[in-house]
Protein backbone atom coordinates (compact mmCIF):
# COMPACT_ATOMS: atom_id res chain seq x y z
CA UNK A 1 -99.00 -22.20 76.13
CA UNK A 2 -99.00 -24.67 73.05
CA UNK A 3 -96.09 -26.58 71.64
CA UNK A 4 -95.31 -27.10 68.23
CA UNK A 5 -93.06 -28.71 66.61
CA UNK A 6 -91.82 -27.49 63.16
CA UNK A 7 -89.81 -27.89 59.84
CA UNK A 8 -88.39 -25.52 58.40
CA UNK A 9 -85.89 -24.22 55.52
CA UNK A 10 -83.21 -21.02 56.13
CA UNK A 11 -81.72 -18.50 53.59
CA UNK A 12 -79.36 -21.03 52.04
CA UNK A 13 -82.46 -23.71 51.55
CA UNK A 14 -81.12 -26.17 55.02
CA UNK A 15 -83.72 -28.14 56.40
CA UNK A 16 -84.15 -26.70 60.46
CA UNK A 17 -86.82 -28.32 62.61
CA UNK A 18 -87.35 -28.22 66.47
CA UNK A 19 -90.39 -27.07 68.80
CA UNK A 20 -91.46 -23.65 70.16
CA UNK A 21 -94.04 -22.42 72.40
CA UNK A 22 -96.11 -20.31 70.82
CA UNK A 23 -100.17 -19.14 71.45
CA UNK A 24 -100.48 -20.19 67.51
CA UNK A 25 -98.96 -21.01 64.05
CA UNK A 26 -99.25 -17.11 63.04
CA UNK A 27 -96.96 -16.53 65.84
CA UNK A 28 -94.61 -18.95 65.21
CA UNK A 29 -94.28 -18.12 61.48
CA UNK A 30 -93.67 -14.55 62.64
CA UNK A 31 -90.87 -15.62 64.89
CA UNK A 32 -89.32 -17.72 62.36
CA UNK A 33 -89.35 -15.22 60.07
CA UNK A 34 -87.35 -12.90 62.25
CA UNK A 35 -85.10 -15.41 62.27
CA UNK A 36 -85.00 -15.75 58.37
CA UNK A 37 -85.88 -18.77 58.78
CA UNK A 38 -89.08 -20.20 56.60
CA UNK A 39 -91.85 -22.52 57.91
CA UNK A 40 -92.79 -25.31 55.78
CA UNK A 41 -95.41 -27.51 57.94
CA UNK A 42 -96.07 -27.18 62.10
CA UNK A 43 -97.80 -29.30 64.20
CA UNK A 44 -99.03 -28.98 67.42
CA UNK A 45 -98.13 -31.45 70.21
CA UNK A 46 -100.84 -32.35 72.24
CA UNK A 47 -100.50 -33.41 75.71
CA UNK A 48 -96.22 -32.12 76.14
CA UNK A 49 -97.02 -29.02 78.06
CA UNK A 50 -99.48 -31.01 80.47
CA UNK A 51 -96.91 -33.60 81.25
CA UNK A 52 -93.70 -31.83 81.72
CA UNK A 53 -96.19 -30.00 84.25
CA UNK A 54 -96.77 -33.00 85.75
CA UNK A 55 -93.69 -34.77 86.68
CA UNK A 56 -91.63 -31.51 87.81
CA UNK A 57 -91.08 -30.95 90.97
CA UNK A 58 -90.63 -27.48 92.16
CA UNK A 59 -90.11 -27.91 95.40
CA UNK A 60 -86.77 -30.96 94.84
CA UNK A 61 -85.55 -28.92 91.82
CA UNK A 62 -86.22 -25.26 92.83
CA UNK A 63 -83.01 -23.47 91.55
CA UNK A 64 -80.78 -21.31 94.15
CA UNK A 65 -80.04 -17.89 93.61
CA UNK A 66 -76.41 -19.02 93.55
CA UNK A 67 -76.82 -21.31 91.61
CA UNK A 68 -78.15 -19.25 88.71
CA UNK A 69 -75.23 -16.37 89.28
CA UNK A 70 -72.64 -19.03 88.93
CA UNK A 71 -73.93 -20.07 85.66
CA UNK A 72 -74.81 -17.33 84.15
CA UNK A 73 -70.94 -16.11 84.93
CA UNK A 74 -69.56 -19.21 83.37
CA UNK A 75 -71.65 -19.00 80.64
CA UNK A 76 -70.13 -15.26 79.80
CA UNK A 77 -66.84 -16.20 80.27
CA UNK A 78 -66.74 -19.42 78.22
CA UNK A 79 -68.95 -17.12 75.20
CA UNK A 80 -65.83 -14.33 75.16
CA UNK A 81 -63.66 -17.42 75.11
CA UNK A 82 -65.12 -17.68 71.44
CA UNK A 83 -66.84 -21.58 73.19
CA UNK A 84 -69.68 -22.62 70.73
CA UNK A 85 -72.67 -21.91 72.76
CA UNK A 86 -74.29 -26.04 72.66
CA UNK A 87 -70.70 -27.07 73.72
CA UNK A 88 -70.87 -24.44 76.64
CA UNK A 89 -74.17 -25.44 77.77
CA UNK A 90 -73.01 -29.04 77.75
CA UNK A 91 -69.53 -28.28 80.02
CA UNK A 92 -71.64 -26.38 82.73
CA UNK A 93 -74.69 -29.33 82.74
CA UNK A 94 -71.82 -30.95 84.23
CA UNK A 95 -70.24 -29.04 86.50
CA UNK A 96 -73.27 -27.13 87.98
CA UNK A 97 -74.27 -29.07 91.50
CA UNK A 98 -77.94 -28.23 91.47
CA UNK A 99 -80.26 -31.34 89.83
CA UNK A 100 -83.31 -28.65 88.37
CA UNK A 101 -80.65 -26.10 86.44
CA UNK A 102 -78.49 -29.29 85.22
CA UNK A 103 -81.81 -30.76 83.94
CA UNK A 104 -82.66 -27.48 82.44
CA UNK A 105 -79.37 -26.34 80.44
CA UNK A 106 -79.27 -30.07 79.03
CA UNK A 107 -83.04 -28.91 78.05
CA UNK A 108 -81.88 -25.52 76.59
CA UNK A 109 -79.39 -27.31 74.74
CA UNK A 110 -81.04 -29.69 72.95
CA UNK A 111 -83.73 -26.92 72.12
CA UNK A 112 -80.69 -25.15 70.51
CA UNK A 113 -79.40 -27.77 68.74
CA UNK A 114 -83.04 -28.38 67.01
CA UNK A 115 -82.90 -24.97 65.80
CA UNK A 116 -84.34 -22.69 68.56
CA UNK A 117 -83.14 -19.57 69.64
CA UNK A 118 -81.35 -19.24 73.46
CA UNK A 119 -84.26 -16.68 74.78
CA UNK A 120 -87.03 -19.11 73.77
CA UNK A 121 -85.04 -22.14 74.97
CA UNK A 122 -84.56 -20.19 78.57
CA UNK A 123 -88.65 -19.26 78.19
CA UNK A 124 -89.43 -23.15 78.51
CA UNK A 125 -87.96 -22.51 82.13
CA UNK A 126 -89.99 -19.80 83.53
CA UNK A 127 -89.30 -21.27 87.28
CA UNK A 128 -85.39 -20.60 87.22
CA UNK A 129 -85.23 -17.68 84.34
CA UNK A 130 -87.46 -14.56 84.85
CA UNK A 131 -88.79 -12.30 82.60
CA UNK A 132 -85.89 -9.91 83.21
CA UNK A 133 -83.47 -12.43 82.33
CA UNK A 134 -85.11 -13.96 79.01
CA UNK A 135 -86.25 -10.52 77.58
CA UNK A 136 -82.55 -8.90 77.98
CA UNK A 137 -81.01 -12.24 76.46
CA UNK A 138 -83.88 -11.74 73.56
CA UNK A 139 -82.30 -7.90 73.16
CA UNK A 140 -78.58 -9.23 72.95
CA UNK A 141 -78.92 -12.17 70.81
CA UNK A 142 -80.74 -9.47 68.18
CA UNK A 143 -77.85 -7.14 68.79
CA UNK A 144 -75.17 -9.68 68.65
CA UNK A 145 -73.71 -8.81 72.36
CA UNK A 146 -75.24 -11.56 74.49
CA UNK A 147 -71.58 -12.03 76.30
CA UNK A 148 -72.39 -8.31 77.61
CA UNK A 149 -75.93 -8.24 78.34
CA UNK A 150 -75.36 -11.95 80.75
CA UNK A 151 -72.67 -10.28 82.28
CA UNK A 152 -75.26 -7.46 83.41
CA UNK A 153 -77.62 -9.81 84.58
CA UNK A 154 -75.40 -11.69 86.57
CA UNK A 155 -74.52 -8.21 88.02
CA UNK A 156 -78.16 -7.43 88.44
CA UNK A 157 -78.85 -11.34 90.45
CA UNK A 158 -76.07 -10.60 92.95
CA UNK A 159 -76.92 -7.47 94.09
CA UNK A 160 -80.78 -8.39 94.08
CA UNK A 161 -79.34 -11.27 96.24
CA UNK A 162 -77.12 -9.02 98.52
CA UNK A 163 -80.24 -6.62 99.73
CA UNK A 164 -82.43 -10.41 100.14
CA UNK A 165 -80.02 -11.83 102.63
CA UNK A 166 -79.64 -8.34 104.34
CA UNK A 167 -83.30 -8.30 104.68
CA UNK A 168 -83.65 -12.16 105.96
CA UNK A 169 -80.33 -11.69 108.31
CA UNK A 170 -82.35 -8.76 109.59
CA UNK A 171 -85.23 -10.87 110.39
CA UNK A 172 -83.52 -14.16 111.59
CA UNK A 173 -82.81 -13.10 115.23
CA UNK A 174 -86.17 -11.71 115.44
CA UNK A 175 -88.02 -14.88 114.39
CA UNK A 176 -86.12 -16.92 116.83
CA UNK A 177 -86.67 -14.70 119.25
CA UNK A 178 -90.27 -14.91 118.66
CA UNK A 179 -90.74 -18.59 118.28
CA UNK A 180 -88.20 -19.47 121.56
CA UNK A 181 -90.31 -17.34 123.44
CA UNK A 182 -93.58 -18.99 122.31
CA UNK A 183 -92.32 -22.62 123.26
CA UNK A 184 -91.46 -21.02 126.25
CA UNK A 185 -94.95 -19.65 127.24
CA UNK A 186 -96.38 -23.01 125.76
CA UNK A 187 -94.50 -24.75 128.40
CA UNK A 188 -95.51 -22.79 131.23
CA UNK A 189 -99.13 -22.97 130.58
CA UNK A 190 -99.63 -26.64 129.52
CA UNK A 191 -96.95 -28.26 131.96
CA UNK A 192 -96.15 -25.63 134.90
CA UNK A 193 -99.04 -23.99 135.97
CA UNK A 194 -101.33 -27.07 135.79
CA UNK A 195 -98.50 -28.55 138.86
CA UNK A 196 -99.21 -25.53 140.42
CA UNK A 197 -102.91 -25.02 140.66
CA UNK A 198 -102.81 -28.56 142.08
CA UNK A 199 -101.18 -27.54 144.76
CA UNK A 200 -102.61 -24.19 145.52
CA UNK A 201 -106.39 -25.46 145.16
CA UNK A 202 -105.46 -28.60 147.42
CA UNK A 203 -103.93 -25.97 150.11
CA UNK A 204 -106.96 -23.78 149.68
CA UNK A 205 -104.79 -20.82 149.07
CA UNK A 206 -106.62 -17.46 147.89
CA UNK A 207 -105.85 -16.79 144.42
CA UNK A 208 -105.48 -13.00 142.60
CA UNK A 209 -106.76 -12.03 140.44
CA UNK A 210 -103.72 -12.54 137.23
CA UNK A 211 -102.93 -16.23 139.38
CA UNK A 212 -106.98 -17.00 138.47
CA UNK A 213 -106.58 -15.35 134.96
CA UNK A 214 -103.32 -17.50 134.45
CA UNK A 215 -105.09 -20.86 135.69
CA UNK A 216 -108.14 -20.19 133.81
CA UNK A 217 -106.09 -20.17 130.80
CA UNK A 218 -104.03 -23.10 131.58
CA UNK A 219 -107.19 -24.97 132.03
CA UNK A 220 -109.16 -23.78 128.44
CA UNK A 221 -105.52 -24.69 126.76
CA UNK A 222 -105.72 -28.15 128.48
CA UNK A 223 -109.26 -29.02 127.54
CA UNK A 224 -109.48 -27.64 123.86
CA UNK A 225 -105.73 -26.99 122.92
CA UNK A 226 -106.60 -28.60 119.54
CA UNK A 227 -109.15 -25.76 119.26
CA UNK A 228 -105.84 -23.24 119.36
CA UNK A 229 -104.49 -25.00 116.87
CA UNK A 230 -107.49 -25.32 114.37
CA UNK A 231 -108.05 -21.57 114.98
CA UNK A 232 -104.60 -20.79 113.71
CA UNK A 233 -104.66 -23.38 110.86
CA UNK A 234 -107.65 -21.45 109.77
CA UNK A 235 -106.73 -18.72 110.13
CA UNK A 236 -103.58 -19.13 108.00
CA UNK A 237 -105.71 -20.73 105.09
CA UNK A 238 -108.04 -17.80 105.49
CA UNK A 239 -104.88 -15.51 105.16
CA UNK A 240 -103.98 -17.11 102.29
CA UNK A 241 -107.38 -16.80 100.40
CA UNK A 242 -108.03 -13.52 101.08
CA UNK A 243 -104.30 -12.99 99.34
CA UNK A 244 -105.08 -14.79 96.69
CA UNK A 245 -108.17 -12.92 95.83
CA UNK A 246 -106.80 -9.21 94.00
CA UNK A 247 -108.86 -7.13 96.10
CA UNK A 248 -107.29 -8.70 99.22
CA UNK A 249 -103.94 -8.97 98.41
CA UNK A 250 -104.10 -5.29 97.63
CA UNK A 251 -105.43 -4.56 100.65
CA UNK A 252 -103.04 -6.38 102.46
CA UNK A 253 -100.03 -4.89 100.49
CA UNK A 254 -101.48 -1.06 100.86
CA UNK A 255 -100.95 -2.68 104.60
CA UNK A 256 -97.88 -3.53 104.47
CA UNK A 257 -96.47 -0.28 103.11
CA UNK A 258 -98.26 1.64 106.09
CA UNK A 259 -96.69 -0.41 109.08
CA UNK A 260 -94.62 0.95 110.96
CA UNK A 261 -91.11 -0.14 110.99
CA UNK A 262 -91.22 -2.67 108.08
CA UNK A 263 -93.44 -0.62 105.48
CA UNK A 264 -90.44 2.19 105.10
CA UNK A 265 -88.22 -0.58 104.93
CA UNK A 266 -90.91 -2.82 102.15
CA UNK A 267 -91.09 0.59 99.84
CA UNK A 268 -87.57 1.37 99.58
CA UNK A 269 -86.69 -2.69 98.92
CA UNK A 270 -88.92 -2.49 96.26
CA UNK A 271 -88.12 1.53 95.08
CA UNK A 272 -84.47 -0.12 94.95
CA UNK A 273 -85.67 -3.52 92.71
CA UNK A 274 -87.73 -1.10 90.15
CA UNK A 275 -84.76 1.16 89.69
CA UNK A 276 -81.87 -1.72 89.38
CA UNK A 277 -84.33 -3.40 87.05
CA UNK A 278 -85.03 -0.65 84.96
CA UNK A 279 -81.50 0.56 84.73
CA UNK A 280 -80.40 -3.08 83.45
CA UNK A 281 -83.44 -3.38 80.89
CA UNK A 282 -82.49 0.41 79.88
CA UNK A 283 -78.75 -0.27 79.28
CA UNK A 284 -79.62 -4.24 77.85
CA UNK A 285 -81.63 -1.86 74.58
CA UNK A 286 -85.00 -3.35 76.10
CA UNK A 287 -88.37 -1.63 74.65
CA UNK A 288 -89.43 0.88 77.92
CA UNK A 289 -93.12 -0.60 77.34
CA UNK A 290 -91.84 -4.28 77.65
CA UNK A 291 -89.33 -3.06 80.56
CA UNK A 292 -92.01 -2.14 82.96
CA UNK A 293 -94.14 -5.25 81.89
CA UNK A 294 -91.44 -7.07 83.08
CA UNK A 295 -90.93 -5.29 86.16
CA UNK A 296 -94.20 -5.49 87.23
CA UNK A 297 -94.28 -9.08 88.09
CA UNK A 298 -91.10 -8.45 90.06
CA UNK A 299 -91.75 -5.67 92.85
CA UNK A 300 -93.65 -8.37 95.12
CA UNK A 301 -96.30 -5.87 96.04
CA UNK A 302 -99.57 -4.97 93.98
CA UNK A 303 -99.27 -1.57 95.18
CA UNK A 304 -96.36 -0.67 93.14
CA UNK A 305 -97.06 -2.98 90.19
CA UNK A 306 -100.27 -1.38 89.83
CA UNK A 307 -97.94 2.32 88.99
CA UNK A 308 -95.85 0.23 86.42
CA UNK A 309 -99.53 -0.15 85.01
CA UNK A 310 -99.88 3.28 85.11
CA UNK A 311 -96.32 4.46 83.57
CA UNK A 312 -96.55 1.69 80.71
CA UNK A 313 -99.82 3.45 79.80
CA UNK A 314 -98.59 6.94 79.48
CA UNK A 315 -94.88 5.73 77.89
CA UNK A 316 -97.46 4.05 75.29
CA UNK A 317 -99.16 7.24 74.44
CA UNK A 318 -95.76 8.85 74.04
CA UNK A 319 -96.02 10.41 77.53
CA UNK A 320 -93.05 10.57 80.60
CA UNK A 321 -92.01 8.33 82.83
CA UNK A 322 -91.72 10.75 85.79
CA UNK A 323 -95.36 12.07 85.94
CA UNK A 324 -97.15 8.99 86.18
CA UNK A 325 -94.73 8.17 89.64
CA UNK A 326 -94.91 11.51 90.92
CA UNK A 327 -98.98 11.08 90.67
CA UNK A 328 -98.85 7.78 92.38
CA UNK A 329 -97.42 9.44 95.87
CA UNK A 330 -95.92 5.79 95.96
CA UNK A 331 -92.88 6.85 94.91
CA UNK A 332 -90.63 9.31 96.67
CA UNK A 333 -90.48 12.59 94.75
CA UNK A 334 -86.68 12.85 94.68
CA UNK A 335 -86.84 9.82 92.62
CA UNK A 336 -89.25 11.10 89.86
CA UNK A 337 -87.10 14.04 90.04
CA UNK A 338 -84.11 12.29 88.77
CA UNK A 339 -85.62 10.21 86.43
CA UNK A 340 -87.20 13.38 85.06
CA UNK A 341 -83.71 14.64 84.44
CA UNK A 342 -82.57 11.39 83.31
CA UNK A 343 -85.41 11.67 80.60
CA UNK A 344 -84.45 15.17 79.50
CA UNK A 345 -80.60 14.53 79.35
CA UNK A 346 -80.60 11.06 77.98
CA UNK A 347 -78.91 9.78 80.59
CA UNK A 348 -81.55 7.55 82.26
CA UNK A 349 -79.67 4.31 82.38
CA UNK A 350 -77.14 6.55 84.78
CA UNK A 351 -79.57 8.33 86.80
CA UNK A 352 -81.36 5.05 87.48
CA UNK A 353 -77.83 3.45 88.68
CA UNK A 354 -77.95 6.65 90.75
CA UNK A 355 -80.99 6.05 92.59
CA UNK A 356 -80.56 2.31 93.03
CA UNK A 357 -77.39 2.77 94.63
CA UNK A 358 -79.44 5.63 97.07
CA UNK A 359 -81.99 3.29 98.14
CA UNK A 360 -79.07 0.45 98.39
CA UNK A 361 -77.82 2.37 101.11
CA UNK A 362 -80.84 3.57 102.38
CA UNK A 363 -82.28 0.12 102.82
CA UNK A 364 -79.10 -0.87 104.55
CA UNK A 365 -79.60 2.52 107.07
CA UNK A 366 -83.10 1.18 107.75
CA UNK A 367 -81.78 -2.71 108.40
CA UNK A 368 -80.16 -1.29 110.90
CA UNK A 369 -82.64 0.75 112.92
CA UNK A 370 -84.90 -2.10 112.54
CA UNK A 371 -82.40 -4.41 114.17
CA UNK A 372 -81.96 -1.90 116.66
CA UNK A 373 -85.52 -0.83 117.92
CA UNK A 374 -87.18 -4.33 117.20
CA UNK A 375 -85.37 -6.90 118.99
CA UNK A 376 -85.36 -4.87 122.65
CA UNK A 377 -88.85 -4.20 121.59
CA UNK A 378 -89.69 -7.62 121.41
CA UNK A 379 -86.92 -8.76 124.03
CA UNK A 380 -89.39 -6.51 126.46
CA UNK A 381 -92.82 -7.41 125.33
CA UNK A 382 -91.70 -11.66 125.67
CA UNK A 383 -90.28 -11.07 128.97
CA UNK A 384 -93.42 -8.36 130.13
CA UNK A 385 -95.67 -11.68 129.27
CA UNK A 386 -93.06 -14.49 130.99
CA UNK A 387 -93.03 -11.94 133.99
CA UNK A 388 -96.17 -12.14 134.19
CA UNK A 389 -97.17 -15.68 134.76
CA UNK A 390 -93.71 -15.82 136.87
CA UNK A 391 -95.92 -13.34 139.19
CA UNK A 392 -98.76 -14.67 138.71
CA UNK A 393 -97.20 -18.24 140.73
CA UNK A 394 -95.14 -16.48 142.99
CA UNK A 395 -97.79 -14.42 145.11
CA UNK A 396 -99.69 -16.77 146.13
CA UNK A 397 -96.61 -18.42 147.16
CA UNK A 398 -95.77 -15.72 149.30
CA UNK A 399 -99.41 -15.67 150.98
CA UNK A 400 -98.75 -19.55 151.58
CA UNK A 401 -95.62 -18.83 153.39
CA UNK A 402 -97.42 -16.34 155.46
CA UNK A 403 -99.95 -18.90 156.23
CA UNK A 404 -97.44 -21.45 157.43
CA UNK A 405 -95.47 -18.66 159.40
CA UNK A 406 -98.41 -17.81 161.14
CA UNK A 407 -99.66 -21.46 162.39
């Protein structure tokens, strides 16, 4: 988006200047304006968007979750204090430990201090501050209570970071599991069973049929291993593509909804974000339109952001919220039923806290089984394939110590 940098004059005639990013001059006048502020010349900077782009690095100065929940409660406290907001921003630069959010507040600050307003200053950050968190800020600096509406989102960031580390703690044993086992197999077939067939081909020992199949692969691995390895590398760039593309990456989400196991446990994540999103947006005085905008981008699977699509059409034409979900069959019908009562009664910022807390639990019930049925599951697959190749060396073993019994 373009930059550019203004000067301007307020209600009582003071000269204000700074730098916005806008898509044009119309839309900065207009933002100005609701500001009561009045633009008297603008000019765009060439070239300021492109650099900044340049020199950050996301990957050094990618903000923790922590991170952002820490200052975002300091920031509330030190506001109800009655702490100027610059003078704030400039205590927590500071004290906060993480290089990319120091760099930003002492950004945000200075973008204050030349006249702009805290939501657009926290929009020049898109990597650390979502759209959830700059469009309820936007909403409480116009109703004067942003003290209130930071202390929801810092609310909203810790429990959105409580059901991501149940998720990943769910997975971690799992994963290791998985990748142990595969150094384990990799070992056996590049550096035990080659030892092996030396010795049973030099005794002239008859082979069965799994010791053959187990040699045969220990000899393709040997010869063209960096074949195996090119086939995955392409395949994971071909993976990644295909995700990229829209029709792919809807494919592979509808996917990932229908597996067993992990799609229950994907939908009711993500039935838990839209519902703890929405309830924050509804009680922060956010436009419903603009709520599910913003909620789209944060569901993490097309699937479901294409029925925000859907409901953001039909609240537009003055329509419900509940019909368009029920419709989808994405959505659970117990949970269009309650925000269909929610609707009627008025009470929707309640019956959404209702159902977020449901699926809170309910994705905490599911954890669990997961745990449970996956790691024997793959405890007995890992050691079906290591038995295997254990049997597949020890028969003809035994058919050599017949041989040498027998002479």
């Amino acid at each position: 988006m373009p930059q550019y940098r203004y000067r301007a004059r307020d209600v009582h005639g003071t000269s204000v200047s700074g730098v916005m990013d806008v898509s044009d001059i119309r839309e900065l006048e207009k933002r100005l304006s609701q500001r009561k502020i009045y633009l008297i010349e603008a000019k765009e900077e060439k070239g300021a968007g492109l650099l900044s782009r340049q020199i950050t690095l996301p990957f050094f100065n990618k903000v923790r979750t922590t991170h952002l929940i820490l200052f975002t409660r300091q920031l509330t406290a030190m506001l109800r204090a009655g702490v100027p907001i610059t003078q704030a921003l400039s205590t927590l630069a500071e004290q906060t430990e993480s290089h990319g959010l120091k760099e930003a507040i002492k950004k945000i600050r200075g973008d204050i201090e030349q006249g702009s307003n805290f939501a657009d200053a926290l929009a020049r950050h898109p990597d650390i501050f979502s759209e959830l968190y700059i469009s309820t800020v936007r909403v409480g600096e116009e109703t004067g209570n942003v003290e209130e509406i930071l202390d929801r989102i810092a609310t909203f960031l810790e429990r959105e970071m409580d059901i991501k580390s149940k998720v990943k703690g769910a997975l971690i044993y799992p994963v290791v599991l998985l990748v142990v086992a595969s150094a384990l197999i990799l070992f056996l077939v590049s550096y035990v069973l080659p030892k092996f067939r030396k010795v049973f081909y030099t005794a002239r020992v008859p082979l069965p049929l799994p010791t053959q199949l187990m040699f045969k692969i220990s000899e393709l691995f040997q010869q063209y291993w960096y074949v195996f390895f090119l086939v995955i590398i392409f395949l994971a760039i071909g993976m990644r593509m295909i995700y990229r593309s829209k029709k792919g990456r809807y494919i592979i989400d509808r996917w990932k909804l229908k597996m067993i196991l992990i799609g229950p446990l994907l939908r009711k994540v993500g039935i838990s974000r839209f519902a703890r999103s929405l309830e924050t947006l509804v009680r922060s005085g956010v436009d419903m339109a603009k709520s599910f905008q913003v909620i789209k981008g944060s569901l993490g699977n097309v699937v479901l952001e294409e029925v925000m699509d859907k409901v953001r059409e039909n609240v537009m034409r003055g329509g419900s919220i509940n019909e368009p979900l029920r419709r989808s069959k994405e959505f659970p019908p117990m949970v269009a039923h309650m925000i269909s009562i929610g609707e009627e009664t008025g009470n929707m910022d309640d019956m959404l806290r209702e159902v977020a807390e449901s699926y809170d639990k309910e994705v905490d019930f599911t954890i669990k089984i997961l745990t449970s049925v996956l790691e024997p599951l793959l405890l007995v697959v890992m050691g079906g394939i290591v038995l295997f190749i254990a049997l597949s060396l020890y028969l003809p073993l035994f058919k050599m110590a017949k041989i040498i019994q027998y002479y």
